[in-house]
PDB file of N, CA and C in Angstrom:
ATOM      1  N   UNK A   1      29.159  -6.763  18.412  1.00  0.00           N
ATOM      2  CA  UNK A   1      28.911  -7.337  19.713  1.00  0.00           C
ATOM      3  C   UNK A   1      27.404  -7.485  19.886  1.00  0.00           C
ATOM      4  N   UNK A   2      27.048  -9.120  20.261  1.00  0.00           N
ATOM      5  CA  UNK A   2      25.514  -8.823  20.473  1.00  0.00           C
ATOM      6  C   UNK A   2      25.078  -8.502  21.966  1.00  0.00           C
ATOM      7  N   UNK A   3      24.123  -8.509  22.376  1.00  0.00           N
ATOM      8  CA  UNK A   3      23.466  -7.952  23.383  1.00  0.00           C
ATOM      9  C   UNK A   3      23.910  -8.952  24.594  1.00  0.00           C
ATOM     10  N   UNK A   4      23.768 -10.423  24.012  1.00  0.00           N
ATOM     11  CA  UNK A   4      23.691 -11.526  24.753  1.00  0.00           C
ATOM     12  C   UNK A   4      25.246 -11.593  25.163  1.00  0.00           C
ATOM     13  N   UNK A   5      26.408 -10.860  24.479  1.00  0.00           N
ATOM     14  CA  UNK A   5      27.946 -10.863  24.195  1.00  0.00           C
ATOM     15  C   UNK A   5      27.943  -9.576  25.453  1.00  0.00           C
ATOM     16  N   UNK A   6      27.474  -8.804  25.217  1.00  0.00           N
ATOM     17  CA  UNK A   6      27.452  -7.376  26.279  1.00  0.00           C
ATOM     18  C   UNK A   6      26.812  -8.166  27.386  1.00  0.00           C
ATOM     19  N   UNK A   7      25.746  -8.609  27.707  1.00  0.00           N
ATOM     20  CA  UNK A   7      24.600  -9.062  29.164  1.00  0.00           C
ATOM     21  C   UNK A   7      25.479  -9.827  30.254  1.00  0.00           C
ATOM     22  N   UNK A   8      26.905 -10.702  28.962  1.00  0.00           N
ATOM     23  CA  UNK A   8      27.581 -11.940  29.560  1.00  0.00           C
ATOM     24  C   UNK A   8      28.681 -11.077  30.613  1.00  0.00           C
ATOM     25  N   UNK A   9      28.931  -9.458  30.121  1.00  0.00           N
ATOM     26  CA  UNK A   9      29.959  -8.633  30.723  1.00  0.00           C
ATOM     27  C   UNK A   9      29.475  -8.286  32.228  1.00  0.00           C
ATOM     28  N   UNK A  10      30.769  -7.424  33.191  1.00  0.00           N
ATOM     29  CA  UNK A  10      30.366  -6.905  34.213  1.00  0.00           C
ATOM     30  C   UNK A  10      29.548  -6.541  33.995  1.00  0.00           C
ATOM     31  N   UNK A  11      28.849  -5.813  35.210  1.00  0.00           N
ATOM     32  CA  UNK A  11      27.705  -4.682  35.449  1.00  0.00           C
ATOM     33  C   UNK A  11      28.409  -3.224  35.412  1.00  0.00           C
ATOM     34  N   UNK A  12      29.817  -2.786  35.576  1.00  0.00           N
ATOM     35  CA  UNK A  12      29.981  -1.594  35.586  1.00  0.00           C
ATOM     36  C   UNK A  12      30.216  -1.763  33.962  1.00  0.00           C
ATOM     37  N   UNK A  13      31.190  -2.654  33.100  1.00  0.00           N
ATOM     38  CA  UNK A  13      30.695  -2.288  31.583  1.00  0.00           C
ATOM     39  C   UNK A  13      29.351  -1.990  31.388  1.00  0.00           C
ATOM     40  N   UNK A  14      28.524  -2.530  31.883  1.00  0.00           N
ATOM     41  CA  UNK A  14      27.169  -2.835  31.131  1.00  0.00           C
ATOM     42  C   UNK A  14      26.554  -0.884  31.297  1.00  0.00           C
ATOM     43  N   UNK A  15      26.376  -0.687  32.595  1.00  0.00           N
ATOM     44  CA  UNK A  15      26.511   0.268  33.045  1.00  0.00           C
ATOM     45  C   UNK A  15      26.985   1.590  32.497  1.00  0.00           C
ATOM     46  N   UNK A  16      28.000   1.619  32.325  1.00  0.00           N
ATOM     47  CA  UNK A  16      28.874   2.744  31.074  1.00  0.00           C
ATOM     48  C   UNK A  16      28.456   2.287  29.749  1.00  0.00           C
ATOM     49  N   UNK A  17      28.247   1.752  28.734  1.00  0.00           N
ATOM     50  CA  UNK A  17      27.995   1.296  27.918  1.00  0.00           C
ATOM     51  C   UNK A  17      26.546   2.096  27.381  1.00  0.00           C
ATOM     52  N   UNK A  18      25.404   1.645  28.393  1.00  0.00           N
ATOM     53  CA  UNK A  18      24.448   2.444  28.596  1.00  0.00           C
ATOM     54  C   UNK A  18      24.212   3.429  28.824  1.00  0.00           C
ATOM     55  N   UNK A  19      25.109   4.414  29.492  1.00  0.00           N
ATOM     56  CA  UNK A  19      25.483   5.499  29.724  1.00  0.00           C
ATOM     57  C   UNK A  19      25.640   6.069  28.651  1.00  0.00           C
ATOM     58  N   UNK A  20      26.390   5.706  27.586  1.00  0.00           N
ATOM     59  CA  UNK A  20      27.030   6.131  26.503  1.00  0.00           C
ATOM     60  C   UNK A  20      25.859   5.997  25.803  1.00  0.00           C
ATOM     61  N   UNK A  21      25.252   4.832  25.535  1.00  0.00           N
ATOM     62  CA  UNK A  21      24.275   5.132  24.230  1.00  0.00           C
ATOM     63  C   UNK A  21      23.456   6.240  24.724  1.00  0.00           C
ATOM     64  N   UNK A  22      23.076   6.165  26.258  1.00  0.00           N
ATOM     65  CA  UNK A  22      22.181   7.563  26.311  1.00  0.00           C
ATOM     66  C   UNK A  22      22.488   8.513  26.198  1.00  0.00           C
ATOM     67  N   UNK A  23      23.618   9.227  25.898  1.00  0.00           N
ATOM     68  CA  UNK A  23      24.436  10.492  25.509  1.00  0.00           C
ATOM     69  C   UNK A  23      24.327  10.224  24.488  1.00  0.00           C
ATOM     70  N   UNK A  24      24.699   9.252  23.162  1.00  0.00           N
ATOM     71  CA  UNK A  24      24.516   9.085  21.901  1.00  0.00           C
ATOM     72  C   UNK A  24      22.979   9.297  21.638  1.00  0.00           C
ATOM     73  N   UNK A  25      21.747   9.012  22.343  1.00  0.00           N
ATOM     74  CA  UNK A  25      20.361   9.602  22.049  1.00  0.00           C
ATOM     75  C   UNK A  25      20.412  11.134  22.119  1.00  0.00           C
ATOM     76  N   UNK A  26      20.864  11.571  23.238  1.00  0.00           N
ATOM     77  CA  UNK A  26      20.779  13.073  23.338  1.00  0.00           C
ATOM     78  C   UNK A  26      21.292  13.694  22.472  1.00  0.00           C
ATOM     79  N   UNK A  27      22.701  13.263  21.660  1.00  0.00           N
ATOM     80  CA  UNK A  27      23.279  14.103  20.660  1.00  0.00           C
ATOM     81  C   UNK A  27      22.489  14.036  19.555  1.00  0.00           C
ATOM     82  N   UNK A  28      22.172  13.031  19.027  1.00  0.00           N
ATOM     83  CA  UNK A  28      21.297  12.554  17.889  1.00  0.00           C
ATOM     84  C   UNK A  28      20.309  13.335  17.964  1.00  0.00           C
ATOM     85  N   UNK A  29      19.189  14.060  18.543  1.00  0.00           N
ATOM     86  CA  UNK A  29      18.000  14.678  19.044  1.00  0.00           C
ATOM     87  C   UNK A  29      18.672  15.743  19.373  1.00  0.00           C
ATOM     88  N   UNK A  30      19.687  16.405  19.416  1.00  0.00           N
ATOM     89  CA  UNK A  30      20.196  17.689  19.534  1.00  0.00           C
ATOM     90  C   UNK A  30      21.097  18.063  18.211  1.00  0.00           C
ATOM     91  N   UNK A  31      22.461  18.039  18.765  1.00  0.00           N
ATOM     92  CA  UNK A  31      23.529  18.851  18.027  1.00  0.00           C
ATOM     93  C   UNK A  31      24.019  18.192  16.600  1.00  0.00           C
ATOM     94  N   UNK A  32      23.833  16.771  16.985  1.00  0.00           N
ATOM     95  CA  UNK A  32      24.101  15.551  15.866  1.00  0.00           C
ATOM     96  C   UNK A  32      22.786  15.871  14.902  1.00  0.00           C
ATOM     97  N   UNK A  33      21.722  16.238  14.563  1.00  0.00           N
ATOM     98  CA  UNK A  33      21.136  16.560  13.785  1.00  0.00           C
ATOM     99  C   UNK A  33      20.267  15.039  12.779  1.00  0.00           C
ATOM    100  N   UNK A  34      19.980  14.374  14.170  1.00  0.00           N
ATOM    101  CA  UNK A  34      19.376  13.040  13.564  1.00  0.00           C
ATOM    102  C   UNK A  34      20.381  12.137  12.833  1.00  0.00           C
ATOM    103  N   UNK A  35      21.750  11.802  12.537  1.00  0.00           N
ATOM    104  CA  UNK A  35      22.559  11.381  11.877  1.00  0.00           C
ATOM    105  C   UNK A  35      22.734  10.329  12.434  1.00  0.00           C
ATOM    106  N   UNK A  36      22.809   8.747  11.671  1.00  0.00           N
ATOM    107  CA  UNK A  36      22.924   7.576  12.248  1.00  0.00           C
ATOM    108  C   UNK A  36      24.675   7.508  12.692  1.00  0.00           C
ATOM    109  N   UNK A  37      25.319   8.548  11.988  1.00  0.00           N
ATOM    110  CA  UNK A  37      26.545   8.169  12.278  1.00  0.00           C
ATOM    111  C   UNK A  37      26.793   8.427  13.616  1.00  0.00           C
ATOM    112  N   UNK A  38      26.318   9.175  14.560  1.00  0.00           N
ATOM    113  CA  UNK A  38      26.810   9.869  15.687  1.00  0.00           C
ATOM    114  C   UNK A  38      25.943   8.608  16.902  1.00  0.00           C
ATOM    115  N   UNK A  39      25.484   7.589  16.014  1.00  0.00           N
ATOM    116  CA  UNK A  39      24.678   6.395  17.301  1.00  0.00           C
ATOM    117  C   UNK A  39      25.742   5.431  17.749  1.00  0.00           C
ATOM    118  N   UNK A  40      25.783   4.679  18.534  1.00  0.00           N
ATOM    119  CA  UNK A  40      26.576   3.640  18.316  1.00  0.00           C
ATOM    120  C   UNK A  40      26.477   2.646  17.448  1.00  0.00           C
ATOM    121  N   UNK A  41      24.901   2.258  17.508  1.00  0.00           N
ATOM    122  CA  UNK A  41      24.729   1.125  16.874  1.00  0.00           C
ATOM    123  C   UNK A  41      24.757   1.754  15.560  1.00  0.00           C
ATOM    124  N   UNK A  42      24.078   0.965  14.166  1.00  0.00           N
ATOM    125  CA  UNK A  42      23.767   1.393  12.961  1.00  0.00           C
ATOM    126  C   UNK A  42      23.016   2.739  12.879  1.00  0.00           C
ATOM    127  N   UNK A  43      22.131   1.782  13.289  1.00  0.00           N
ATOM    128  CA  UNK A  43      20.755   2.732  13.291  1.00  0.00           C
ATOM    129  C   UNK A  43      19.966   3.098  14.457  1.00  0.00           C
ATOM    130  N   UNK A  44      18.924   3.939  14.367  1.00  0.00           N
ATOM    131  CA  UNK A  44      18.159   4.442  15.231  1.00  0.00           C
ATOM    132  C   UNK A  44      17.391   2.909  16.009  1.00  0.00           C
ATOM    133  N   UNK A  45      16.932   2.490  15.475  1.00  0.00           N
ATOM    134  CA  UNK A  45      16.193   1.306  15.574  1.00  0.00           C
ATOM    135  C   UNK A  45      16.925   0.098  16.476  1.00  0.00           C
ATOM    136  N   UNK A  46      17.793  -0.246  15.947  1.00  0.00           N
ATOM    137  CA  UNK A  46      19.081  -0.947  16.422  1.00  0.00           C
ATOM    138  C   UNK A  46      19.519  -0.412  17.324  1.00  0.00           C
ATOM    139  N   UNK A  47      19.834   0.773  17.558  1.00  0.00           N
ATOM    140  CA  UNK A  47      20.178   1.696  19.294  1.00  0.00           C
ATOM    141  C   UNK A  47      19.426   1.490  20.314  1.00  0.00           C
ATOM    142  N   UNK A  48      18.319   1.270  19.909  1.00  0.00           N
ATOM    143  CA  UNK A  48      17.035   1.597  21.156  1.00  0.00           C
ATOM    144  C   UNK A  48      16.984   0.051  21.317  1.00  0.00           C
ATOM    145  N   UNK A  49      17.262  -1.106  20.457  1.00  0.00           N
ATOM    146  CA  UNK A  49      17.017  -1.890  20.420  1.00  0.00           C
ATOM    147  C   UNK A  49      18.161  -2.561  22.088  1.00  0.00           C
ATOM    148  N   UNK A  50      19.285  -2.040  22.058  1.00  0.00           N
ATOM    149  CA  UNK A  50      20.531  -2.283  22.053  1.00  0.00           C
ATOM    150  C   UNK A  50      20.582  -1.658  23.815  1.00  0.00           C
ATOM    151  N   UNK A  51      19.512  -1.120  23.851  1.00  0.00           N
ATOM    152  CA  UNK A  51      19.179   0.407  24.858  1.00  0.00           C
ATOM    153  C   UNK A  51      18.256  -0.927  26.153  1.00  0.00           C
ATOM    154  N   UNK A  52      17.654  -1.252  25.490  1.00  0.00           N
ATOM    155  CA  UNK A  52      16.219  -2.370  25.921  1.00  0.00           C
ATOM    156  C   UNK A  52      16.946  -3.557  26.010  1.00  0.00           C
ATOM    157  N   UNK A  53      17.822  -3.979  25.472  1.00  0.00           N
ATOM    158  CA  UNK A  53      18.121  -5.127  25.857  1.00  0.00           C
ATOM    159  C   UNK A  53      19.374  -5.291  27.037  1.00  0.00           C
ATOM    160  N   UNK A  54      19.870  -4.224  27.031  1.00  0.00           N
ATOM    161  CA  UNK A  54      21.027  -4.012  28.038  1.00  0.00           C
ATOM    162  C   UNK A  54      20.608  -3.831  29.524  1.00  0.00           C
ATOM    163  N   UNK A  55      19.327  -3.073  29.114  1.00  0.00           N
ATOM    164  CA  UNK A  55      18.779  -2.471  30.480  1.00  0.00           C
ATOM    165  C   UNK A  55      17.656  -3.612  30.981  1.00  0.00           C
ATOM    166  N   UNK A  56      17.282  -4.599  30.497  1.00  0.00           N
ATOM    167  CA  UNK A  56      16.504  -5.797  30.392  1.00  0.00           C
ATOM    168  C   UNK A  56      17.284  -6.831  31.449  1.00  0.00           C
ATOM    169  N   UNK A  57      18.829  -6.859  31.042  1.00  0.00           N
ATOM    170  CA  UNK A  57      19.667  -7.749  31.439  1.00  0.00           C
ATOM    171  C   UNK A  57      20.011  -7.787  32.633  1.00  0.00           C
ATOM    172  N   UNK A  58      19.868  -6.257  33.646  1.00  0.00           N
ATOM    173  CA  UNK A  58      19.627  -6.254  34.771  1.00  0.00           C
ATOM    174  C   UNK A  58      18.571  -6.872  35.671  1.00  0.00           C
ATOM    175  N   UNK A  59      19.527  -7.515  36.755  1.00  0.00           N
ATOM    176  CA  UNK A  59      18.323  -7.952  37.538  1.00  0.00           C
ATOM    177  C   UNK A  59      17.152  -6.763  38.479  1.00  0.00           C
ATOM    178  N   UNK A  60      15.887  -6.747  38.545  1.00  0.00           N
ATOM    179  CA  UNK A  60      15.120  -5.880  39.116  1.00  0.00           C
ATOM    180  C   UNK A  60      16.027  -4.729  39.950  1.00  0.00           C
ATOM    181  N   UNK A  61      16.346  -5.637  41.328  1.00  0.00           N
ATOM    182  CA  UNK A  61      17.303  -4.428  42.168  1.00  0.00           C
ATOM    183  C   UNK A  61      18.817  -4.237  41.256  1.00  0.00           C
ATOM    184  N   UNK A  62      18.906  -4.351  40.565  1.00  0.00           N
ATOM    185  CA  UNK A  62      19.923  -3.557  39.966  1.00  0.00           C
ATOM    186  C   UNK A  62      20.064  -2.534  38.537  1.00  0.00           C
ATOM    187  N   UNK A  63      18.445  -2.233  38.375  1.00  0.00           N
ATOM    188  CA  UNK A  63      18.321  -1.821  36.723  1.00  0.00           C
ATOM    189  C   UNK A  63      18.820  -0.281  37.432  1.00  0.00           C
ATOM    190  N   UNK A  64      19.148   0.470  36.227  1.00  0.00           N
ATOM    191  CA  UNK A  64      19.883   2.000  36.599  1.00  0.00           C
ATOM    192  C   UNK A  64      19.054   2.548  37.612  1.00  0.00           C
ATOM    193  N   UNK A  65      18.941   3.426  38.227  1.00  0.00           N
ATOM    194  CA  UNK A  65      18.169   4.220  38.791  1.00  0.00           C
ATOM    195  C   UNK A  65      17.965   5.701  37.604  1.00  0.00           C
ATOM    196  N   UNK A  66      19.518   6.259  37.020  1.00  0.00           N
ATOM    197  CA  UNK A  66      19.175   7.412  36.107  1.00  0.00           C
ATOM    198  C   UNK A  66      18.398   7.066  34.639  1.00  0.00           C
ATOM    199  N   UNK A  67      18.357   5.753  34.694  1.00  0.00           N
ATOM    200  CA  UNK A  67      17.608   5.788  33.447  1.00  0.00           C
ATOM    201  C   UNK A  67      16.524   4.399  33.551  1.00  0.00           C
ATOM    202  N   UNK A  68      14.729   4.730  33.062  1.00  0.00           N
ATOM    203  CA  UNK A  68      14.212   4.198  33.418  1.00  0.00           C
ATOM    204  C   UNK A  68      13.569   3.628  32.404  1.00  0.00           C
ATOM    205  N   UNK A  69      12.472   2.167  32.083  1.00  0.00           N
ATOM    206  CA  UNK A  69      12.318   1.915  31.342  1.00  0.00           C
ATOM    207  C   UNK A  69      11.254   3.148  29.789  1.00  0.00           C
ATOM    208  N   UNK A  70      10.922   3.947  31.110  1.00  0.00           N
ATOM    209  CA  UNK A  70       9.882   4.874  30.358  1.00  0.00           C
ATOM    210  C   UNK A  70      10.724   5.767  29.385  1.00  0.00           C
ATOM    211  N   UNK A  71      12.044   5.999  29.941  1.00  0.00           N
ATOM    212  CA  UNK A  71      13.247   6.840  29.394  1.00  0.00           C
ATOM    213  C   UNK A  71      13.529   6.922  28.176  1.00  0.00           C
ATOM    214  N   UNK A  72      13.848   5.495  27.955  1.00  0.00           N
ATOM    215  CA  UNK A  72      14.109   4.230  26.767  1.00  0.00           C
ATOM    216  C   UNK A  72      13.123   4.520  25.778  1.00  0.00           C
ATOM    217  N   UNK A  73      11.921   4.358  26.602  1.00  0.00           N
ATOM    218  CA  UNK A  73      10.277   4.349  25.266  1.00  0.00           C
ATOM    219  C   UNK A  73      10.472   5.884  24.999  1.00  0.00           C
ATOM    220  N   UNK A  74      10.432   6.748  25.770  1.00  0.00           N
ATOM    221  CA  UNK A  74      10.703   8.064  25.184  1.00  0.00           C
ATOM    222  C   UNK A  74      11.629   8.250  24.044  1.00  0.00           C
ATOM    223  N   UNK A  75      12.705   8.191  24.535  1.00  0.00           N
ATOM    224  CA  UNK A  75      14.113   8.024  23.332  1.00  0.00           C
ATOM    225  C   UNK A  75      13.254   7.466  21.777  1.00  0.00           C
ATOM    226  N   UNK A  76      12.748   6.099  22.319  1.00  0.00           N
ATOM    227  CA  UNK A  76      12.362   5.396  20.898  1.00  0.00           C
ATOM    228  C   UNK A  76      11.533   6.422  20.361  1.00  0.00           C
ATOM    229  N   UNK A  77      10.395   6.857  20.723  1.00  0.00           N
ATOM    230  CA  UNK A  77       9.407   7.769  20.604  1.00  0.00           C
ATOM    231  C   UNK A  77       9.938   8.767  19.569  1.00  0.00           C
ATOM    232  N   UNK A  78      10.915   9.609  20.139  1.00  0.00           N
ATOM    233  CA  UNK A  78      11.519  10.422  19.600  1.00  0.00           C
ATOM    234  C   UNK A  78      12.570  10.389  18.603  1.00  0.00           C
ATOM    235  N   UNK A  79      13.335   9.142  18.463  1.00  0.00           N
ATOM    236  CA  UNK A  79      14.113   9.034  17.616  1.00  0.00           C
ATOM    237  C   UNK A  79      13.606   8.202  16.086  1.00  0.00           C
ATOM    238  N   UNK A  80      12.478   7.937  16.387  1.00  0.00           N
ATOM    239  CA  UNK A  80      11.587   6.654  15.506  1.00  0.00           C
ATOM    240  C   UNK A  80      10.548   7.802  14.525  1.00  0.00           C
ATOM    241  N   UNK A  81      10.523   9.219  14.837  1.00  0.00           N
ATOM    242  CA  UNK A  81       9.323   9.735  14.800  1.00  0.00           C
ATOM    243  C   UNK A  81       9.587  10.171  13.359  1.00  0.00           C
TER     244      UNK A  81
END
């Protein structure tokens, strides 16, 4: 599924979706032990990628409130390192 295939969906998919990859960052950086298998996407790279473009697709008054663009750069930060 590309990004542009996800952006075309509701906002509560879009919403959960995002939700999920950000629990898939936290495991990855915790209990998952850096393992691409436990991401959604492929890879680390491709997640964050996937992370930014979902959360992009929102209009201003509607981007998450729990997760912010700085969130995202963190995640990358940390999962890229």
């Amino acid at each position: 599924m590309t990004i542009t295939e996800i952006n075309s969906r509701d906002p509560e998919f879009r919403y959960q979706l995002l939700a999920r990859l950000e629990q898939d960052c936290k495991y990855f950086l915790g209990n998952g032990g850096r393992h691409p298998k436990y991401l959604w996407a492929s890879t680390p790279e491709e997640h964050i990628e996937y992370m930014k473009g979902i959360w992009n697709g929102f209009p201003e008054e509607g981007k998450p409130e729990w997760l912010s663009w700085n969130d995202i750069l963190k995640f990358q930060g940390e999962m890229l390192d």
